[in-house]
N, C-alpha and C. Protein backbone atom coordinates (compact mmCIF):
# COMPACT_ATOMS: atom_id res chain seq x y z
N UNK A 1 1.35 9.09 -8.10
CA UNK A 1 0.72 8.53 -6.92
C UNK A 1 1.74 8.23 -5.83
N UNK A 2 2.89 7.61 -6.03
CA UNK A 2 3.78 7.61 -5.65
C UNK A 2 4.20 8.86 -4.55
N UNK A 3 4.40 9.72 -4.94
CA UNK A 3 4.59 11.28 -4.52
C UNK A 3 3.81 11.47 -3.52
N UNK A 4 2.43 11.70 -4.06
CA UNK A 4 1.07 11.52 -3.10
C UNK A 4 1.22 11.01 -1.89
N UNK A 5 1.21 9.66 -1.78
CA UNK A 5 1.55 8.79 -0.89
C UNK A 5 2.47 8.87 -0.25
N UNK A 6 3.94 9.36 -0.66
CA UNK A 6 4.91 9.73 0.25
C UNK A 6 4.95 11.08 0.93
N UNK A 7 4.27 12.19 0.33
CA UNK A 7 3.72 13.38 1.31
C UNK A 7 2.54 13.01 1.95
N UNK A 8 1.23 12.27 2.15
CA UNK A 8 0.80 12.19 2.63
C UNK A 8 1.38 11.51 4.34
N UNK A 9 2.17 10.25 3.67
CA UNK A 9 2.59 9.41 4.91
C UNK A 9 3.94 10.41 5.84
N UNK A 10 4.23 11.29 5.25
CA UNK A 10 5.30 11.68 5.68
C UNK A 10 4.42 13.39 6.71
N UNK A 11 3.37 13.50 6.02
CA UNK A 11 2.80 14.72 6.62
C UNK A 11 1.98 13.78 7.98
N UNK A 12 1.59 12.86 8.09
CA UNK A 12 0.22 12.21 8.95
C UNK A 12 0.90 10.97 9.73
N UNK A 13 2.84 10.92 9.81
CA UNK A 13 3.59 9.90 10.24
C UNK A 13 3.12 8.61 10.29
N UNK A 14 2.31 8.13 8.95
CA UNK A 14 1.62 7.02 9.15
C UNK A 14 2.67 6.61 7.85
N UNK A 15 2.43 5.11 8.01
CA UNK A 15 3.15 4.25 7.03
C UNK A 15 2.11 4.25 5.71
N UNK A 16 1.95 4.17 4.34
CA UNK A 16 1.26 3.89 3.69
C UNK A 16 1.64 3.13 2.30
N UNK A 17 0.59 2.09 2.03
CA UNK A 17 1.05 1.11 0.75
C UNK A 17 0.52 1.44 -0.92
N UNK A 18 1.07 1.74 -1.68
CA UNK A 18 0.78 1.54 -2.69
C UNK A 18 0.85 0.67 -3.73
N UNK A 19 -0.38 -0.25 -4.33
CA UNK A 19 -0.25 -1.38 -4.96
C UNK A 19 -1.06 -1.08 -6.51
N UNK A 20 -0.48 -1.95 -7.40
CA UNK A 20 -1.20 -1.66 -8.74
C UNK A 20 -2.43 -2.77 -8.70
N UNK A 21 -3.47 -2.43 -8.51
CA UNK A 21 -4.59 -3.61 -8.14
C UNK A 21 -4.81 -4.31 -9.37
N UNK A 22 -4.03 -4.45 -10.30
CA UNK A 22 -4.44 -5.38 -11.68
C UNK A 22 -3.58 -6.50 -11.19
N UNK A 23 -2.32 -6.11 -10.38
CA UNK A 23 -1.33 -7.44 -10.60
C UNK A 23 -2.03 -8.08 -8.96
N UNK A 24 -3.01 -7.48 -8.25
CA UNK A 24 -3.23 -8.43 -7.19
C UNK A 24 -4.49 -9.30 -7.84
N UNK A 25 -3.99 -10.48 -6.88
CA UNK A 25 -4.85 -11.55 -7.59
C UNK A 25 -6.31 -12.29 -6.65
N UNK A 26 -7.34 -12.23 -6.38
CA UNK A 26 -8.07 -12.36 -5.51
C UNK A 26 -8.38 -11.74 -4.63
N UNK A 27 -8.66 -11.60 -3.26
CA UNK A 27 -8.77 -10.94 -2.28
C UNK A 27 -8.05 -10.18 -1.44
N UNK A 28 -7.79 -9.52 -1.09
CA UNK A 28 -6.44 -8.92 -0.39
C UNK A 28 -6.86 -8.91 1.14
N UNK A 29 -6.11 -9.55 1.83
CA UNK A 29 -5.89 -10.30 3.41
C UNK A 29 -4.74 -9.25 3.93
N UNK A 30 -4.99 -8.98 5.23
CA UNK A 30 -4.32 -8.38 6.29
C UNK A 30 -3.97 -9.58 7.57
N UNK A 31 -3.00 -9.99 7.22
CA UNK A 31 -2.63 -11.21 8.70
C UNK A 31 -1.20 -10.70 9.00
N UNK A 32 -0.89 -12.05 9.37
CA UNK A 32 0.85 -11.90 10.11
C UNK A 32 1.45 -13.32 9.07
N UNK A 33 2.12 -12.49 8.59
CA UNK A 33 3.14 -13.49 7.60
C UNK A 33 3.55 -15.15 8.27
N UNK A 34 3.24 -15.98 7.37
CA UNK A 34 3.71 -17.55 8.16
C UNK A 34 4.83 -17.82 8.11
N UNK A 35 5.84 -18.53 9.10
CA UNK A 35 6.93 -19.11 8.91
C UNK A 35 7.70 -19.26 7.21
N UNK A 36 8.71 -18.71 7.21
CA UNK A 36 9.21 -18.65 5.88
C UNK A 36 8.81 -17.63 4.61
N UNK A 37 7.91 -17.24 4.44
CA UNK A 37 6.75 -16.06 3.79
C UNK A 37 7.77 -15.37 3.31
N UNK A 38 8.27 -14.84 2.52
CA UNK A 38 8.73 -13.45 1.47
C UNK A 38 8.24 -13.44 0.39
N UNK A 39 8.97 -11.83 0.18
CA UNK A 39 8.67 -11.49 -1.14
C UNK A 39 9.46 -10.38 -1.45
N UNK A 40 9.82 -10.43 -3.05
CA UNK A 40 10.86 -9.63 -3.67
C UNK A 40 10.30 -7.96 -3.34
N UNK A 41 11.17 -7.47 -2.42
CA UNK A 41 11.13 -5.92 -2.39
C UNK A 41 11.42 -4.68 -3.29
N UNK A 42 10.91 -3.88 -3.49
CA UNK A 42 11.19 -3.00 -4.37
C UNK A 42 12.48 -2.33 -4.27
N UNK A 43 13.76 -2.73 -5.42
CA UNK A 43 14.81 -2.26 -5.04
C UNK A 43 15.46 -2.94 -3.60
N UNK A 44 15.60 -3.81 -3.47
CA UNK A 44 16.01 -4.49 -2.60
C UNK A 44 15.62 -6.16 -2.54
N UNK A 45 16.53 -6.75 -1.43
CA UNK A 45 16.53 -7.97 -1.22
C UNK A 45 14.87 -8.92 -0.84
N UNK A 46 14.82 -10.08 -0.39
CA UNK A 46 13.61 -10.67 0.19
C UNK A 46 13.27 -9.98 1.17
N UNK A 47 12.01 -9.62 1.34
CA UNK A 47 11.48 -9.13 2.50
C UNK A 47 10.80 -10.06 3.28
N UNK A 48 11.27 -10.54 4.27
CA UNK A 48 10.66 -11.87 5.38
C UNK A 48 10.01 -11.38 6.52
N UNK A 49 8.73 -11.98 6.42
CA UNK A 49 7.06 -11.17 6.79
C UNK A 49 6.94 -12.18 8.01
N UNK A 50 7.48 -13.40 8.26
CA UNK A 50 6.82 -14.53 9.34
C UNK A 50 7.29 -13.75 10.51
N UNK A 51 5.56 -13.75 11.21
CA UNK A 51 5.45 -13.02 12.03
C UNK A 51 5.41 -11.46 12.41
N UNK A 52 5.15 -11.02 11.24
CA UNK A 52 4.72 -9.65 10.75
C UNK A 52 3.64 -9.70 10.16
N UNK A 53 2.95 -7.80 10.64
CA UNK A 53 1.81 -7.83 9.46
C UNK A 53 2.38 -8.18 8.25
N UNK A 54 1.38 -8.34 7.55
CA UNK A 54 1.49 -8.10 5.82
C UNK A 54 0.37 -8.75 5.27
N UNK A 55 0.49 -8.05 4.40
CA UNK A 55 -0.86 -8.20 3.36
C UNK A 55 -0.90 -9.08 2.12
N UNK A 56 -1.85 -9.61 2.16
CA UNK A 56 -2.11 -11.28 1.06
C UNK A 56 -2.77 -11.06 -0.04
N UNK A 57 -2.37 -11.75 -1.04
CA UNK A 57 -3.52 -12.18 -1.82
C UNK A 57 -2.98 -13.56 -2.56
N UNK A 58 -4.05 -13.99 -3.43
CA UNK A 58 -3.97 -15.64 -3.69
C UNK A 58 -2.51 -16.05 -3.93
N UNK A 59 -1.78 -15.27 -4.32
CA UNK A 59 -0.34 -15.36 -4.69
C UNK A 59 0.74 -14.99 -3.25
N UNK A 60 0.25 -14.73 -2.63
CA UNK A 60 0.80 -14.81 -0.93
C UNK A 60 1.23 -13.49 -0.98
N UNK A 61 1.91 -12.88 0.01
CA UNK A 61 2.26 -11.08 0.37
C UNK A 61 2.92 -10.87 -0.36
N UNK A 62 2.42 -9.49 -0.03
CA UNK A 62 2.82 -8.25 -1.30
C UNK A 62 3.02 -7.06 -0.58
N UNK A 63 3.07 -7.00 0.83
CA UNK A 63 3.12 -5.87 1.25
C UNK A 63 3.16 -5.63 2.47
N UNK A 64 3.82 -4.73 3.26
CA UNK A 64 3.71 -4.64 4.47
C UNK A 64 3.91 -3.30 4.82
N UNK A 65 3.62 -2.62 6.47
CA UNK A 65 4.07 -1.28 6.50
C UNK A 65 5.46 -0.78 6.20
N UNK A 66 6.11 -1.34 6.20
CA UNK A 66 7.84 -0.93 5.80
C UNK A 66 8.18 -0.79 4.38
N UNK A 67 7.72 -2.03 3.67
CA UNK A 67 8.19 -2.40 2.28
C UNK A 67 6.95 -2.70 1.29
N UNK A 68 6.42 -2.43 0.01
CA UNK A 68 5.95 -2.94 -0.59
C UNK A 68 6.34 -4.03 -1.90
N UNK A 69 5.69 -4.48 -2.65
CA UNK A 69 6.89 -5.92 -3.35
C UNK A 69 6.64 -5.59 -4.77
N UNK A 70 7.74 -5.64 -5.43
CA UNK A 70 8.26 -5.66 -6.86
C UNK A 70 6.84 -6.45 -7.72
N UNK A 71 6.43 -7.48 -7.37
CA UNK A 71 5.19 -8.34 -8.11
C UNK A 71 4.30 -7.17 -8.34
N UNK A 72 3.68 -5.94 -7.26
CA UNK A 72 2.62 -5.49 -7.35
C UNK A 72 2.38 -3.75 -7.08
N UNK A 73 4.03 -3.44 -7.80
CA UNK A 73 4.09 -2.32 -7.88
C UNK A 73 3.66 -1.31 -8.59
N UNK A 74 3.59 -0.11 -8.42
CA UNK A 74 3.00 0.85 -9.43
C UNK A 74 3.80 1.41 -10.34
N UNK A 75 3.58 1.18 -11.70
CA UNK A 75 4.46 1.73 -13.01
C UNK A 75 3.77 2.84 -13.99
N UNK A 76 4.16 3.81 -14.39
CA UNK A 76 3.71 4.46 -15.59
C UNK A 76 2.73 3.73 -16.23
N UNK A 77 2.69 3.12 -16.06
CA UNK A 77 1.25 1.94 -17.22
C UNK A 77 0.16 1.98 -16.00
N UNK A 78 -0.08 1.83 -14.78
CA UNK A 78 -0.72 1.31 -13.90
C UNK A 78 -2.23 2.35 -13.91
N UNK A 79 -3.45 1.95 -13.92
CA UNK A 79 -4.78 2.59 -14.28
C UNK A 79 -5.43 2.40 -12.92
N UNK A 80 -4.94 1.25 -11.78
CA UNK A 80 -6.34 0.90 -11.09
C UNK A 80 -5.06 0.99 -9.59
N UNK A 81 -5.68 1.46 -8.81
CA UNK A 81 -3.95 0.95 -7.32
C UNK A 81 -5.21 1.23 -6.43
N UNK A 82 -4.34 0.54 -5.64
CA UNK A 82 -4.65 0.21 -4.13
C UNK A 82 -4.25 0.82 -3.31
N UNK A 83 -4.82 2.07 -1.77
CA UNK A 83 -3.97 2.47 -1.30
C UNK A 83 -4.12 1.98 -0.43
N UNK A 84 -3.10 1.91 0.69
CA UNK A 84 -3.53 0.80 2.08
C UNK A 84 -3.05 2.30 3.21
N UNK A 85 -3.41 2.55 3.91
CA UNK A 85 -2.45 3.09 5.30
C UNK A 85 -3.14 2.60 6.65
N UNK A 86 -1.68 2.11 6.94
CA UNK A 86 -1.51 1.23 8.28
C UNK A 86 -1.68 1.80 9.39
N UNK A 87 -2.96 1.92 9.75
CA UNK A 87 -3.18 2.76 11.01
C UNK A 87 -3.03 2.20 11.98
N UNK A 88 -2.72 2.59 13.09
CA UNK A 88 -2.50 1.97 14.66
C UNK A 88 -4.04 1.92 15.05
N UNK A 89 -4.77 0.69 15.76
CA UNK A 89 -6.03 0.50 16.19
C UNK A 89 -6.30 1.86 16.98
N UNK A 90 -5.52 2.01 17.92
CA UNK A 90 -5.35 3.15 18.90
C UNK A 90 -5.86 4.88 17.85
N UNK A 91 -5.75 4.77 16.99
CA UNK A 91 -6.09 6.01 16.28
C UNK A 91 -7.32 6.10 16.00
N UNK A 92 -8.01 7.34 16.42
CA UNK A 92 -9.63 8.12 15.96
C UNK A 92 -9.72 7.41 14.92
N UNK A 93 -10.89 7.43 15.24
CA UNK A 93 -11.90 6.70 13.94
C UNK A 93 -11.91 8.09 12.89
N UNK A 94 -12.42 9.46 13.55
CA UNK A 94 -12.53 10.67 12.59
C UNK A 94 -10.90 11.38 12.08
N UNK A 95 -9.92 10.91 12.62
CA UNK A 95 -8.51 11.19 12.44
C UNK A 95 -8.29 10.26 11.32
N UNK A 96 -8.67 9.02 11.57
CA UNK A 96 -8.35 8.12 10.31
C UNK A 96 -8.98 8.87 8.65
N UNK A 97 -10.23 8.62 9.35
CA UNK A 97 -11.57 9.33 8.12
C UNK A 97 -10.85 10.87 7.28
N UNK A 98 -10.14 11.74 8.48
CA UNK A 98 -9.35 12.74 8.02
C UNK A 98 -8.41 12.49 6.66
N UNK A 99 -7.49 10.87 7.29
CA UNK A 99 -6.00 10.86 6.48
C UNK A 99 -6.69 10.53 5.21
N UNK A 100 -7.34 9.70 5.23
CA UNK A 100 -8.05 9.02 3.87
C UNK A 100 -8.71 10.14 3.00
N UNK A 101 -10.00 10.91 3.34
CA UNK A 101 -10.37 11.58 2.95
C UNK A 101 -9.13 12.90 2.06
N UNK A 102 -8.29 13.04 2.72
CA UNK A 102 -7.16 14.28 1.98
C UNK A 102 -6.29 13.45 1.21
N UNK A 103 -6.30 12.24 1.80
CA UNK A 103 -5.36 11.30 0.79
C UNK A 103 -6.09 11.04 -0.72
N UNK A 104 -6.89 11.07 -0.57
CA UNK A 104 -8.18 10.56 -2.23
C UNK A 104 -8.20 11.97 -2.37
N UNK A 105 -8.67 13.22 -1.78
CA UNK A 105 -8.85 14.36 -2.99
C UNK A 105 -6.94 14.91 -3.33
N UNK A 106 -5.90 14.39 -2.78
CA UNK A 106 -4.56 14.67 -3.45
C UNK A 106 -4.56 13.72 -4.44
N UNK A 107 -4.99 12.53 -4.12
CA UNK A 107 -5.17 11.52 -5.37
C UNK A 107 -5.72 11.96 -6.94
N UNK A 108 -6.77 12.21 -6.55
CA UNK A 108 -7.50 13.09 -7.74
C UNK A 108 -7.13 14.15 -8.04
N UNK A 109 -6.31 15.71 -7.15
CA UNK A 109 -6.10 16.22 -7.85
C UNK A 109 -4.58 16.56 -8.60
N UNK A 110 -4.12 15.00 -8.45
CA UNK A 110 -2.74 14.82 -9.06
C UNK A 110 -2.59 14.23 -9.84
N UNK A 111 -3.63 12.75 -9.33
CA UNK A 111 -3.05 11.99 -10.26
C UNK A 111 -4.45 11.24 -11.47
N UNK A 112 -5.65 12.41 -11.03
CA UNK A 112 -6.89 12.23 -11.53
C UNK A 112 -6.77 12.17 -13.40
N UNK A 113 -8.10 11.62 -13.93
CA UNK A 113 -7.83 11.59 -15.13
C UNK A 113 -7.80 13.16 -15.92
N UNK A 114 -6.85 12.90 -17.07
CA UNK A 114 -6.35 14.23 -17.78
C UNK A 114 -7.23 14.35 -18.91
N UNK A 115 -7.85 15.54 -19.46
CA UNK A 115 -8.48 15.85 -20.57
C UNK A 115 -7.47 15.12 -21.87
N UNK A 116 -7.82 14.37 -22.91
CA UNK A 116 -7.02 14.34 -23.92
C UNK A 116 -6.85 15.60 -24.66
């Protein structure tokens, strides 16, 4: 999925998030990070969100267009993910509908379930 997501975002110059939706906890929120706000980055240091998008849940951000966070990453074990891509408001509604739509059938036909 991983892969997926990085040819997709890299073909459609859009930023895009991938999260393992078991380790998010409640609702998942799109705001601007509060004063002080991080979170452990994947392969890297704190990522400090105050005053940036980023994305919530009951356990506070996990994600933003740049970086996604170590808490709610995707591993070889992971069954259920989240994909997010950060579209600019300014972008077609049917351009969006485009990225998504090719983004879910590469989804499925990569990383869809395998015959045992």
């Amino acid at each position: 999925m991983v892969d997926v997501c990085n040819w997709c975002s890299l073909e459609f110059q859009l930023p895009y998030g991938l999260y393992d939706a078991d380790r998010i906890v409640g609702p998942v929120v799109l705001r601007l990070g509060r004063e002080g706000e991080s979170y452990a980055g994947i392969r890297k240091d704190d990522v400090h969100v105050a005053g940036r998008i980023t994305l919530a849940d009951d356990l506070g951000p996990f994600g933003n267009p740049t970086s996604d966070s170590a808490r709610t990453m995707v591993t070889p074990g992971t069954t259920r993910a989240l994909v997010v891509v950060f579209a600019p408001a300014a972008l077609r509604t049917d351009s969006v509908e485009h990225v998504m739509a090719l983004t879910a059938k590469r989804i499925d036909m990569y990383c869809g379930p395998r015959p045992a």
